[in-house]
PDB file of N, CA and C in Angstrom:
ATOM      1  N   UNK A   1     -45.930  82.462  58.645  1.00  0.00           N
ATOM      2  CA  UNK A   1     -45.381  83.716  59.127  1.00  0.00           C
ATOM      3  C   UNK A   1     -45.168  83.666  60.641  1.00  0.00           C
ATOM      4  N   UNK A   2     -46.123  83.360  61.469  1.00  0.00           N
ATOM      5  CA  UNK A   2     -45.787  82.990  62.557  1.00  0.00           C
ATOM      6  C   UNK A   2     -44.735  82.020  63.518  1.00  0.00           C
ATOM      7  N   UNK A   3     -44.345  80.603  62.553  1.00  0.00           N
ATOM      8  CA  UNK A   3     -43.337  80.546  62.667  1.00  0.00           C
ATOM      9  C   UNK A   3     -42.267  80.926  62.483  1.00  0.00           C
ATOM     10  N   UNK A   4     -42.259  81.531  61.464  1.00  0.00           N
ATOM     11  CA  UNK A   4     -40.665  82.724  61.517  1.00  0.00           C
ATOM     12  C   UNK A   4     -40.790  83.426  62.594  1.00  0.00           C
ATOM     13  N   UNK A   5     -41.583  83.973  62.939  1.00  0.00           N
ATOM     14  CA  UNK A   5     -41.518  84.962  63.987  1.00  0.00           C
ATOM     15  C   UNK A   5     -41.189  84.257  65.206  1.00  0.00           C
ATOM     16  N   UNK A   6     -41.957  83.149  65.336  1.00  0.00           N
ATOM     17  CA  UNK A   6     -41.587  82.348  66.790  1.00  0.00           C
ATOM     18  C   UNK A   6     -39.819  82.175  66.777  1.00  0.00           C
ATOM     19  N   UNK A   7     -39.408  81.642  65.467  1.00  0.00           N
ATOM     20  CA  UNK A   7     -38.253  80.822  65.210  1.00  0.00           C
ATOM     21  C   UNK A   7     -37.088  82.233  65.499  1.00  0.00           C
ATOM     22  N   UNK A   8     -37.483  83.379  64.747  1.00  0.00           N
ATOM     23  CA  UNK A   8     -37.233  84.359  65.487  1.00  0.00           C
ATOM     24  C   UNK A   8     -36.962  85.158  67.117  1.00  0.00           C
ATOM     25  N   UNK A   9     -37.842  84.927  67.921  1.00  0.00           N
ATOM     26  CA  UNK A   9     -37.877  85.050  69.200  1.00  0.00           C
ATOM     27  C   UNK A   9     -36.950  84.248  69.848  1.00  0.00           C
ATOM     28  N   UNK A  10     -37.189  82.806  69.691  1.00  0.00           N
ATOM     29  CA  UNK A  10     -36.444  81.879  70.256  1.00  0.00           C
ATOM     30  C   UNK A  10     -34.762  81.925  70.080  1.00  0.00           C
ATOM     31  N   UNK A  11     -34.254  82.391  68.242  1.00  0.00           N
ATOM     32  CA  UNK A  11     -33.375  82.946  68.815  1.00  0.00           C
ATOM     33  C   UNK A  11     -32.689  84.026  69.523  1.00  0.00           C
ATOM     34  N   UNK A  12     -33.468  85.073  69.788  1.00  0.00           N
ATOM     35  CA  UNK A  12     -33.354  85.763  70.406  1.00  0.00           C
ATOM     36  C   UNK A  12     -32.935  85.390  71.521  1.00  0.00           C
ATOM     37  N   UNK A  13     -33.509  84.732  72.557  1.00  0.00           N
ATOM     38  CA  UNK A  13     -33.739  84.386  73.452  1.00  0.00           C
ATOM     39  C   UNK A  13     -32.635  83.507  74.011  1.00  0.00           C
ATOM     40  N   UNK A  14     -32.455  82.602  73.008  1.00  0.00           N
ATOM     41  CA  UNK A  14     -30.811  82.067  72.777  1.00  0.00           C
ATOM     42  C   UNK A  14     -30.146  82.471  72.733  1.00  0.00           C
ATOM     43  N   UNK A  15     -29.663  83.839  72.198  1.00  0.00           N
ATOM     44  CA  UNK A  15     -28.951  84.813  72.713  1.00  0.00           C
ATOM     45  C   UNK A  15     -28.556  85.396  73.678  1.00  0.00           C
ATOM     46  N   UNK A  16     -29.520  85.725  74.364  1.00  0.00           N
ATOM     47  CA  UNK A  16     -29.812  86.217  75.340  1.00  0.00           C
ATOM     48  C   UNK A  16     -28.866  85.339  76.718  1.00  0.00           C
ATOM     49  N   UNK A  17     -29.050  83.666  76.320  1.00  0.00           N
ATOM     50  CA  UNK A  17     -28.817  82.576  77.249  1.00  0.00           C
ATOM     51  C   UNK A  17     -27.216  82.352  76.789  1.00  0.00           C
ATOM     52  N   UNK A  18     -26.703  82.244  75.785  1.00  0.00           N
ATOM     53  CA  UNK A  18     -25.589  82.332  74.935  1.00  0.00           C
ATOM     54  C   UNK A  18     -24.197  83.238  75.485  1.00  0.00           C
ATOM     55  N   UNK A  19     -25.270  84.734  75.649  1.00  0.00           N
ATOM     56  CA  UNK A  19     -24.343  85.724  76.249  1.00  0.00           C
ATOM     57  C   UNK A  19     -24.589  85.554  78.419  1.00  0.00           C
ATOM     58  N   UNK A  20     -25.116  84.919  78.248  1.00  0.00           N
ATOM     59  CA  UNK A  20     -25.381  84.940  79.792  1.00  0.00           C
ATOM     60  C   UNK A  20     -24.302  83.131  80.097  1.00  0.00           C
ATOM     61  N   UNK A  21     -24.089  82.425  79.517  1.00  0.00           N
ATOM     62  CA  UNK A  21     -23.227  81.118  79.848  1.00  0.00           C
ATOM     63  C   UNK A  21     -21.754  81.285  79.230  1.00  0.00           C
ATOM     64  N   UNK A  22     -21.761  82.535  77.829  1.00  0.00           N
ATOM     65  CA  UNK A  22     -20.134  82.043  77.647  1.00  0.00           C
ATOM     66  C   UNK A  22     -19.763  83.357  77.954  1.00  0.00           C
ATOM     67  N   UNK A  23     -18.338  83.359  78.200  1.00  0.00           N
ATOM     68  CA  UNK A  23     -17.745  84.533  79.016  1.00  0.00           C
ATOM     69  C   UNK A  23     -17.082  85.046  76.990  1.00  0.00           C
ATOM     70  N   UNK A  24     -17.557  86.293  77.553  1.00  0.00           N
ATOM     71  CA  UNK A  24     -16.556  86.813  76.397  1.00  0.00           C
ATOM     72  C   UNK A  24     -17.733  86.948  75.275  1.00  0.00           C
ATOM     73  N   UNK A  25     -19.092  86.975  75.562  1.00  0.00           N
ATOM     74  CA  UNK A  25     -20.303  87.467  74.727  1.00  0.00           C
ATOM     75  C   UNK A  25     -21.204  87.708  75.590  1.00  0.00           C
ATOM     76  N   UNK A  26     -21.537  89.519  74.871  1.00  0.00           N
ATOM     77  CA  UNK A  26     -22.185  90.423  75.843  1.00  0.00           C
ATOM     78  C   UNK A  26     -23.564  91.080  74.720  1.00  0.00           C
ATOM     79  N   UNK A  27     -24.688  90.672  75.486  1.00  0.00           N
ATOM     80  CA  UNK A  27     -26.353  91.137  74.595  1.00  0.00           C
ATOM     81  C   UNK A  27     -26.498  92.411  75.724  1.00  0.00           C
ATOM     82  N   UNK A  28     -27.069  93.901  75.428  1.00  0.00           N
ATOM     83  CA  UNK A  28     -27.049  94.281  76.585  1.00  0.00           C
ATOM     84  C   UNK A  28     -28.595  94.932  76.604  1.00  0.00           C
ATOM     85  N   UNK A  29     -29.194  94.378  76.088  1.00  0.00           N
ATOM     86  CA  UNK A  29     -30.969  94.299  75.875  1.00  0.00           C
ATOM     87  C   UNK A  29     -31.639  93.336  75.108  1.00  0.00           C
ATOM     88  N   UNK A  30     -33.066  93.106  75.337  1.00  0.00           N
ATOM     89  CA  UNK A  30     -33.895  91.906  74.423  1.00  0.00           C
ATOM     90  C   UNK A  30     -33.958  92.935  73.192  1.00  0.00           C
ATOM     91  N   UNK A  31     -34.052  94.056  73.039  1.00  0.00           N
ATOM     92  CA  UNK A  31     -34.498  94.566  71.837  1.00  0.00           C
ATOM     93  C   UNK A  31     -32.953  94.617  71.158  1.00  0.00           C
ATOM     94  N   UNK A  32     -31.776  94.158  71.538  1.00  0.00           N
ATOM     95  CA  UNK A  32     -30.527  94.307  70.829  1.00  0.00           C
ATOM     96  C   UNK A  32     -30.582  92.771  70.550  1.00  0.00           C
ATOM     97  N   UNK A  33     -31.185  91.750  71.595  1.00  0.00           N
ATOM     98  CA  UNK A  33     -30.672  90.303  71.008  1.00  0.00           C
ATOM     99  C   UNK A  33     -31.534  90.244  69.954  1.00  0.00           C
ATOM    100  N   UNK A  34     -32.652  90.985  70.076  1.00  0.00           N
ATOM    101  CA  UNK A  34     -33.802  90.344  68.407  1.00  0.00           C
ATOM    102  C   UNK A  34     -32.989  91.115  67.121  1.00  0.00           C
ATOM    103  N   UNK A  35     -32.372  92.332  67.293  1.00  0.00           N
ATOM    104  CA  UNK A  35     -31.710  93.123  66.231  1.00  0.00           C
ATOM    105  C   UNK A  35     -30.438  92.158  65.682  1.00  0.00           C
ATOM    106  N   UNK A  36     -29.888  91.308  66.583  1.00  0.00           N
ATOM    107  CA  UNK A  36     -28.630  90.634  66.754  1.00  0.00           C
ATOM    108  C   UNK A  36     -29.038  89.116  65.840  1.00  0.00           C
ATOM    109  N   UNK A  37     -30.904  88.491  66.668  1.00  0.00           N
ATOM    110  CA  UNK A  37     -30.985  87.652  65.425  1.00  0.00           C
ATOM    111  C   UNK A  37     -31.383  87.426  64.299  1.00  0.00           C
ATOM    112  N   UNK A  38     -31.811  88.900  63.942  1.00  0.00           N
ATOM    113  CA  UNK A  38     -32.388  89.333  62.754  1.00  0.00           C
ATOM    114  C   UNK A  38     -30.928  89.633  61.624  1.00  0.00           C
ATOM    115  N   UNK A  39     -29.985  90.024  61.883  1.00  0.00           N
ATOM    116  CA  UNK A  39     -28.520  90.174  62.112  1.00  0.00           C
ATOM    117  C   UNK A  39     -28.073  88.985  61.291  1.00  0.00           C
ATOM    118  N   UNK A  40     -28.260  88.181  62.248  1.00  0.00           N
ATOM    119  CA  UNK A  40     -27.635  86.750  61.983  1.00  0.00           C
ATOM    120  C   UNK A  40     -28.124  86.276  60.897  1.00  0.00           C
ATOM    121  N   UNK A  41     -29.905  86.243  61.093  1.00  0.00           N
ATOM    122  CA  UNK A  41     -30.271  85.210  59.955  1.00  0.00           C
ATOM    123  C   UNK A  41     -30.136  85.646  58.515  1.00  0.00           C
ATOM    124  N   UNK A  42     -30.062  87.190  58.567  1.00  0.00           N
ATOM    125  CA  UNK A  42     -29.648  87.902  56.891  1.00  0.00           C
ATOM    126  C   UNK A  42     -28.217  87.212  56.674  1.00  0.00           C
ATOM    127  N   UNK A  43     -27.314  87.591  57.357  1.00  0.00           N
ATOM    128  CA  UNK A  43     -25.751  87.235  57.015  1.00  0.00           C
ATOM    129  C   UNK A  43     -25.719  85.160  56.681  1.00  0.00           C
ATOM    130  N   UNK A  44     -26.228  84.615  57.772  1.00  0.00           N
ATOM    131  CA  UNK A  44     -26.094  83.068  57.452  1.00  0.00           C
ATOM    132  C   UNK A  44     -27.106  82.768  56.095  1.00  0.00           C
ATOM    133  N   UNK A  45     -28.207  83.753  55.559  1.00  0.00           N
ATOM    134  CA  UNK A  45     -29.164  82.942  54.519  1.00  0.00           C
ATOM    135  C   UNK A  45     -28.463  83.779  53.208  1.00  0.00           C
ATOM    136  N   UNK A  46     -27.496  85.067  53.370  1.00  0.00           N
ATOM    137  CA  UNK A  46     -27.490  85.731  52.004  1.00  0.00           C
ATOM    138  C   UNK A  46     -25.571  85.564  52.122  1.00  0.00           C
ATOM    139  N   UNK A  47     -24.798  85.625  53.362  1.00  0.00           N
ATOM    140  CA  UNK A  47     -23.129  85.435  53.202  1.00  0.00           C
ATOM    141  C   UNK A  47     -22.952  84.364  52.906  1.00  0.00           C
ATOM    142  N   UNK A  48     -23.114  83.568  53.618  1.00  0.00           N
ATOM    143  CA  UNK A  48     -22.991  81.899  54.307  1.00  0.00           C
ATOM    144  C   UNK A  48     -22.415  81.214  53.196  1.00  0.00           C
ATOM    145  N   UNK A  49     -23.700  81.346  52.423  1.00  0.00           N
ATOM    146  CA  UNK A  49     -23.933  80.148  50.638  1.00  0.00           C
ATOM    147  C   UNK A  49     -22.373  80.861  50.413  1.00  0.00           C
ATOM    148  N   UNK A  50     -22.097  81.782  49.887  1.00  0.00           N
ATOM    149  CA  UNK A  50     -21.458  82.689  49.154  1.00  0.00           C
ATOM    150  C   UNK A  50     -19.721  82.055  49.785  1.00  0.00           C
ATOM    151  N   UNK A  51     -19.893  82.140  50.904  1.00  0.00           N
ATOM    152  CA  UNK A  51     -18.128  81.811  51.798  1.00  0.00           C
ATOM    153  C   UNK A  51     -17.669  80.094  51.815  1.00  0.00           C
ATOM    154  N   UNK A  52     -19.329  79.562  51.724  1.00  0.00           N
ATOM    155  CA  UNK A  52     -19.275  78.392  51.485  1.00  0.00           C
ATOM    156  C   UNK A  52     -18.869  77.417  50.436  1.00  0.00           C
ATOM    157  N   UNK A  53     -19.122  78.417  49.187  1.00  0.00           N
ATOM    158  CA  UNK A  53     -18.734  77.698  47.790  1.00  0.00           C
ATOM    159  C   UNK A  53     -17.415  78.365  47.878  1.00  0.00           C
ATOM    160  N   UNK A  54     -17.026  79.684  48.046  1.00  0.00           N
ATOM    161  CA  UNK A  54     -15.905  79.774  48.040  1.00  0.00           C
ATOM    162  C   UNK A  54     -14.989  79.239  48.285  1.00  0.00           C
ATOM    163  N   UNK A  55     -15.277  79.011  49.799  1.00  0.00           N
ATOM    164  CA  UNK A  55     -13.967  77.973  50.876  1.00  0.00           C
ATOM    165  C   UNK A  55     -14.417  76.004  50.417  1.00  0.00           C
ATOM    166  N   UNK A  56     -15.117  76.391  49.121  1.00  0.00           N
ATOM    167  CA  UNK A  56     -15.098  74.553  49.066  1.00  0.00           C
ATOM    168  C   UNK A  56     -13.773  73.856  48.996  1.00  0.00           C
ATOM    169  N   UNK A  57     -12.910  74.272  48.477  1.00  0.00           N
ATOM    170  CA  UNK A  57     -12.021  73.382  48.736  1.00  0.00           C
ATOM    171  C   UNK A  57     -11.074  73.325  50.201  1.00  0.00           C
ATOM    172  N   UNK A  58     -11.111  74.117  50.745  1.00  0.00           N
ATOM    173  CA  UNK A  58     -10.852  74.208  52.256  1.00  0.00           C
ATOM    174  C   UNK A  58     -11.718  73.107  52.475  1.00  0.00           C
ATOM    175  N   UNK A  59     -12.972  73.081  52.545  1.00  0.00           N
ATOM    176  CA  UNK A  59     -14.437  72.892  53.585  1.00  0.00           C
ATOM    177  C   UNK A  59     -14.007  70.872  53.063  1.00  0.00           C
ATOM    178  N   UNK A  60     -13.390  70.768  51.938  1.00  0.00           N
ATOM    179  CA  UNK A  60     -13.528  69.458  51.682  1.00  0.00           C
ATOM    180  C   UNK A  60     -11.919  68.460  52.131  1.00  0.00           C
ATOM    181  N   UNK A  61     -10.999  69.774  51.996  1.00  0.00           N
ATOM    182  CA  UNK A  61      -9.976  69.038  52.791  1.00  0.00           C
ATOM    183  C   UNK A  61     -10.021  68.739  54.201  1.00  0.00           C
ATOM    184  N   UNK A  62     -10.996  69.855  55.147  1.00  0.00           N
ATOM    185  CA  UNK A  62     -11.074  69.260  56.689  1.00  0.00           C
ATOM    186  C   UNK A  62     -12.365  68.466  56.453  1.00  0.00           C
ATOM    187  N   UNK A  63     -13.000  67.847  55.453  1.00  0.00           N
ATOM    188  CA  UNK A  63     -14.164  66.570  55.807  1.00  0.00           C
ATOM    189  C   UNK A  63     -15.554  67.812  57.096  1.00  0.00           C
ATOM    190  N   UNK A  64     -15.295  69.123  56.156  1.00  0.00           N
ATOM    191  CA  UNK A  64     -16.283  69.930  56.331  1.00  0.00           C
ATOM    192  C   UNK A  64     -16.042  70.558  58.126  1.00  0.00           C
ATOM    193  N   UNK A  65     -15.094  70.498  58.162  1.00  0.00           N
ATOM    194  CA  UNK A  65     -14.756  71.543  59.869  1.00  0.00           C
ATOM    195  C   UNK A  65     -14.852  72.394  59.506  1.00  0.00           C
ATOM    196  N   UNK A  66     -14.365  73.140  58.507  1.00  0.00           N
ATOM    197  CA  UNK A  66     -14.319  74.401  57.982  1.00  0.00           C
ATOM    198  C   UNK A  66     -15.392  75.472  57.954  1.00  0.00           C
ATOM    199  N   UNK A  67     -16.680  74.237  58.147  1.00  0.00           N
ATOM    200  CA  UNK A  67     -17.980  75.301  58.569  1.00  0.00           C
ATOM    201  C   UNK A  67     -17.957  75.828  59.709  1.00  0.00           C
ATOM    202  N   UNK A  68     -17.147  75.186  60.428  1.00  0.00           N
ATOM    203  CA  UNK A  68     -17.409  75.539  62.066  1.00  0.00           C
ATOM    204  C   UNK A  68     -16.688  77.392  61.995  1.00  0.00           C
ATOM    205  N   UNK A  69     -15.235  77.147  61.570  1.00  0.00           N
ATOM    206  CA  UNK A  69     -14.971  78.327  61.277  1.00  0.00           C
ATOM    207  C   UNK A  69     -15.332  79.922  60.723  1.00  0.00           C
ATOM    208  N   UNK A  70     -16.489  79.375  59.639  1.00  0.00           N
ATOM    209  CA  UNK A  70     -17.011  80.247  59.261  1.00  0.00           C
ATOM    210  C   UNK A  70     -18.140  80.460  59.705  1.00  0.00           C
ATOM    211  N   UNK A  71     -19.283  79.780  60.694  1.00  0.00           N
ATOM    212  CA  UNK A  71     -19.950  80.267  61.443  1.00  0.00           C
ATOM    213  C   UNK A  71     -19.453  80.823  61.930  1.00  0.00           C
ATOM    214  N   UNK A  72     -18.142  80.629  62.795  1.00  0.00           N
ATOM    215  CA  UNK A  72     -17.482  81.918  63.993  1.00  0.00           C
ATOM    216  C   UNK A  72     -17.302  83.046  63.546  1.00  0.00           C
ATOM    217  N   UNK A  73     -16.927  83.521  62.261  1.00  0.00           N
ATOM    218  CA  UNK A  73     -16.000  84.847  61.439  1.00  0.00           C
ATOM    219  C   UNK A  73     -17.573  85.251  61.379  1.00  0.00           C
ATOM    220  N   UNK A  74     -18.589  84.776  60.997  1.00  0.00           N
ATOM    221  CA  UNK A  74     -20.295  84.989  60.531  1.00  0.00           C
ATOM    222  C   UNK A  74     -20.732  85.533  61.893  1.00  0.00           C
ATOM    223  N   UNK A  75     -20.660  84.664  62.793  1.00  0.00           N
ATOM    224  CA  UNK A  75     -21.260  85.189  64.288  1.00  0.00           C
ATOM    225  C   UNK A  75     -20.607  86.826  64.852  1.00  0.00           C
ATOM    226  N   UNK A  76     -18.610  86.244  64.777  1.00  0.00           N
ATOM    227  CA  UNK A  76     -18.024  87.779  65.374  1.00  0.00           C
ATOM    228  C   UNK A  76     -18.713  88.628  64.147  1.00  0.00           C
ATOM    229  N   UNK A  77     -18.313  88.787  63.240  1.00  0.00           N
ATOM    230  CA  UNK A  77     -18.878  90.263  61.873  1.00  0.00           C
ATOM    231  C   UNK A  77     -20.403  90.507  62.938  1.00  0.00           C
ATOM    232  N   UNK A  78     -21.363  89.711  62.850  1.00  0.00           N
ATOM    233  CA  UNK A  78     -22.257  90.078  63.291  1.00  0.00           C
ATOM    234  C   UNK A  78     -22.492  90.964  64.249  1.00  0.00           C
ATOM    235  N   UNK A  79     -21.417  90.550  65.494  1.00  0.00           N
ATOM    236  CA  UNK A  79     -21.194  91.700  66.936  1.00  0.00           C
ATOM    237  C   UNK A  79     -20.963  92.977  66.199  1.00  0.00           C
ATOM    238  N   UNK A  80     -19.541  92.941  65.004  1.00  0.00           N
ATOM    239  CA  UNK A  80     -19.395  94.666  64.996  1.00  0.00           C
ATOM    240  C   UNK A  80     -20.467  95.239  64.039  1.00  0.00           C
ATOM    241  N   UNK A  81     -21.311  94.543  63.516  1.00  0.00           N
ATOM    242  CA  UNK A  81     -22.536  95.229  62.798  1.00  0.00           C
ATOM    243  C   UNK A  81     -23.554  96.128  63.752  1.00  0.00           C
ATOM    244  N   UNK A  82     -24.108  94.938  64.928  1.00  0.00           N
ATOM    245  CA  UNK A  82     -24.989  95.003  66.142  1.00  0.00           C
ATOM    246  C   UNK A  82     -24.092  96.330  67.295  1.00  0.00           C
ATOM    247  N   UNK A  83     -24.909  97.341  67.452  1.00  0.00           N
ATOM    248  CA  UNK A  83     -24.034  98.046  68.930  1.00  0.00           C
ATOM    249  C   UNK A  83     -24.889  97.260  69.872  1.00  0.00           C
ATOM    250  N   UNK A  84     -24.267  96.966  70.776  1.00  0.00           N
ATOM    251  CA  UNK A  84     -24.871  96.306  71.687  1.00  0.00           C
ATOM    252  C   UNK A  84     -24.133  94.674  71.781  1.00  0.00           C
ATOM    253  N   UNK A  85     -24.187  94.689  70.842  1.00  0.00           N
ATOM    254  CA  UNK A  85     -23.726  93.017  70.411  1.00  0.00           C
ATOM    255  C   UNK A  85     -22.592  92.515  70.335  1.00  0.00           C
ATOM    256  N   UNK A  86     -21.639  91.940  71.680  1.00  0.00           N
ATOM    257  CA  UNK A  86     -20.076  92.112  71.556  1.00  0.00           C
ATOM    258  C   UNK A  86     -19.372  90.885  71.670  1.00  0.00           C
ATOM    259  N   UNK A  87     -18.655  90.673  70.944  1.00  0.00           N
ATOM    260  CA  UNK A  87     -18.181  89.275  70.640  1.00  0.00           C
ATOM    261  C   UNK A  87     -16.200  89.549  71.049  1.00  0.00           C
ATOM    262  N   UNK A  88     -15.930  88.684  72.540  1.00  0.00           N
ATOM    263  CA  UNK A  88     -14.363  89.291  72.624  1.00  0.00           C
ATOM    264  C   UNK A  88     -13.116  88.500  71.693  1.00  0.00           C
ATOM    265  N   UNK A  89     -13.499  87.615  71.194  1.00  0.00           N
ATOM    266  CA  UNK A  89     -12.769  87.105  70.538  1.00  0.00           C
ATOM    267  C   UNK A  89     -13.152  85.519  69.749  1.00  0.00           C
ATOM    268  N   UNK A  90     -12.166  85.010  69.137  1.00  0.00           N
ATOM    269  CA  UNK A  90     -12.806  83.934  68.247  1.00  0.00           C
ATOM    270  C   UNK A  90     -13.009  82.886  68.699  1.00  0.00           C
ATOM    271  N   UNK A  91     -12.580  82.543  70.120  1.00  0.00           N
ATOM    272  CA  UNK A  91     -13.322  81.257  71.024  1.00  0.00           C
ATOM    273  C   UNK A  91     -14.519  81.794  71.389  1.00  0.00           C
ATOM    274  N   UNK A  92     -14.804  82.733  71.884  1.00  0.00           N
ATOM    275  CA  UNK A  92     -16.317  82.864  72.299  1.00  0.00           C
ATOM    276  C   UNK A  92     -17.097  82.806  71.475  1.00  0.00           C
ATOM    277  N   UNK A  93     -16.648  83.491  70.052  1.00  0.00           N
ATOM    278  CA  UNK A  93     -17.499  83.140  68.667  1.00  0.00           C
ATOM    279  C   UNK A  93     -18.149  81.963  68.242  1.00  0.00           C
ATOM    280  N   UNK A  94     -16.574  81.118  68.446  1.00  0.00           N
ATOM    281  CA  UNK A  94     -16.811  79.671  67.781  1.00  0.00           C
ATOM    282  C   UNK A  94     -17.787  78.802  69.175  1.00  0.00           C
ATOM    283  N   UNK A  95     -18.163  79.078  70.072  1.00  0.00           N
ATOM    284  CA  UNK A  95     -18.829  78.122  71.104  1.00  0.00           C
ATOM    285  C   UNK A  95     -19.971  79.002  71.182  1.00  0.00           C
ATOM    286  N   UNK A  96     -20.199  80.451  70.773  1.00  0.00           N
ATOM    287  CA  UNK A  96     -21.597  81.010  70.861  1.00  0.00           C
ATOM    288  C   UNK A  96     -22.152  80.542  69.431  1.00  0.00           C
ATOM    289  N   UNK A  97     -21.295  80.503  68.086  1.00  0.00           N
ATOM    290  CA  UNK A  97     -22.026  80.010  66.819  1.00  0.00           C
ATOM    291  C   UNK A  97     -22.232  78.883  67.362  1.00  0.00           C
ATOM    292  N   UNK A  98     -21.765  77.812  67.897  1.00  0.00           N
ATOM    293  CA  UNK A  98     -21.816  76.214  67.918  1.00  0.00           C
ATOM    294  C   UNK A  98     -22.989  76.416  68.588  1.00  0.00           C
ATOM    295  N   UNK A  99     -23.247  77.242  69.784  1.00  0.00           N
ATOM    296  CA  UNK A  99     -24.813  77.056  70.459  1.00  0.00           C
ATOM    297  C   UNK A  99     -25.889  77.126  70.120  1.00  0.00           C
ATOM    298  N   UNK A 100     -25.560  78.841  69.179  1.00  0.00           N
ATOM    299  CA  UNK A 100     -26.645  79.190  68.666  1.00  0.00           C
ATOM    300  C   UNK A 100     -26.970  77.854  67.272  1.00  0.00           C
ATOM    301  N   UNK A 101     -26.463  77.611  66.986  1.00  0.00           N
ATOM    302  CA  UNK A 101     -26.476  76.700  65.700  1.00  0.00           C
ATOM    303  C   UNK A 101     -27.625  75.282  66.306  1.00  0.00           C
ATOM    304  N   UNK A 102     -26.813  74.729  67.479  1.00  0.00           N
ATOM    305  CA  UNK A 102     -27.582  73.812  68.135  1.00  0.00           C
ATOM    306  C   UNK A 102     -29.235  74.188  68.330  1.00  0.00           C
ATOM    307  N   UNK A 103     -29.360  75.411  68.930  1.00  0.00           N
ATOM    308  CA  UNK A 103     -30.527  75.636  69.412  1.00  0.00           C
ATOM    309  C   UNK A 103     -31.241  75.887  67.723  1.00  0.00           C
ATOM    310  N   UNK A 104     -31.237  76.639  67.104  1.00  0.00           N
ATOM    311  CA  UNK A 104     -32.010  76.784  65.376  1.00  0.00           C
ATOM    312  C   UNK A 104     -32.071  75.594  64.837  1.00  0.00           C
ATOM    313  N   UNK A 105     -30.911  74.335  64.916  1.00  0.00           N
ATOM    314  CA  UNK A 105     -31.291  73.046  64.626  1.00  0.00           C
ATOM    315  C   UNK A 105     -32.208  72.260  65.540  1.00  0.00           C
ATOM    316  N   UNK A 106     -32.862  72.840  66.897  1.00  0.00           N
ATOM    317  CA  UNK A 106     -33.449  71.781  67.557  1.00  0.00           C
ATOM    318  C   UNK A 106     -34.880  73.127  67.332  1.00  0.00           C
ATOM    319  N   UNK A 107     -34.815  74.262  67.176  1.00  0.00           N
ATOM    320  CA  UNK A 107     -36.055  74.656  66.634  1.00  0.00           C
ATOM    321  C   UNK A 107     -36.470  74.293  65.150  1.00  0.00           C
ATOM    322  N   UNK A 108     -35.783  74.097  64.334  1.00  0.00           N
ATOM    323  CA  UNK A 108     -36.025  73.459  63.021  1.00  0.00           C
ATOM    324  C   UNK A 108     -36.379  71.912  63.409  1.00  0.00           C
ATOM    325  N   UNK A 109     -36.052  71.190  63.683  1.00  0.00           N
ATOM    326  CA  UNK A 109     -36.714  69.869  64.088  1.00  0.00           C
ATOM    327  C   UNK A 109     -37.987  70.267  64.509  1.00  0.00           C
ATOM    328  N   UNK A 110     -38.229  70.684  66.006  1.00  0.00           N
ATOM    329  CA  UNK A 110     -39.092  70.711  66.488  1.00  0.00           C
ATOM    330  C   UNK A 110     -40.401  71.544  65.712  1.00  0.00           C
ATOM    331  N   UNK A 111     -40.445  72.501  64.949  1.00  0.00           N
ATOM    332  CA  UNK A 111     -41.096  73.431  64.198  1.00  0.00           C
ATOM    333  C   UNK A 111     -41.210  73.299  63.200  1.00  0.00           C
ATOM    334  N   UNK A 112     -40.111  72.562  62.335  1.00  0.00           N
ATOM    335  CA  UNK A 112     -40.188  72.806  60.592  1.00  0.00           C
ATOM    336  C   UNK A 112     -39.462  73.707  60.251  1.00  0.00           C
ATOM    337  N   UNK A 113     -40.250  74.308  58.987  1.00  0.00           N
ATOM    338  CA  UNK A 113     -39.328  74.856  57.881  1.00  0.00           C
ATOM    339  C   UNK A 113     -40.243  75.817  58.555  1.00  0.00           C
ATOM    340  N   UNK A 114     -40.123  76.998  58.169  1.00  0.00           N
ATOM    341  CA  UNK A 114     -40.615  78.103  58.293  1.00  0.00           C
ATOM    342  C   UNK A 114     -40.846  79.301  57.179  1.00  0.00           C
TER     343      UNK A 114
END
């Protein structure tokens, strides 16, 4: 439990760093980035699967780019769910999912499963 919660914070926090390096994504409190990655991790563990089998045959003609895409559409939805949480368009999406993605894969290494 505690690692969720850590794994939790951290993205938060990544957020936080996410909207502070790319232009065009705006957190405008810690208590909106934890709402934002609480946000996230419902939509990527319960949408994700779901857009994923869908778009399989997309996802297998680009040799799987196609995820990249749908993290971004996953990340922006997320902004208009979150007030607070503002995503200006689908480049900032696609390089704030690519970050945030990086950082949850180097807390999953570093931490485990949770």
């Amino acid at each position: 439990m505690m690692k969720l919660l850590f794994k939790w914070l951290i993205n938060a926090l990544a957020l936080l760093g996410i909207a502070y390096l790319i232009r065009g994504i705006s957190v405008s409190s810690f208590y909106v980035a934890l709402v934002a990655a609480l946000v996230l991790g419902l939509i990527n563990a319960l949408v994700k699967p779901i857009l994923i089998l869908l778009t399989l045959p997309v996802n297998i003609l680009t040799l799987g780019l196609f995820t990249f895409v749908i993290n971004a559409l996953l990340f922006w939805f997320a902004s208009t769910v979150v007030k607070g949480f503002g995503v200006a368009d689908f480049a900032a999406a696609f390089w704030g999912a690519l970050c945030l993605s990086i950082v949850s894969w180097l807390t999953h290494i570093l931490f485990g499963r949770a």
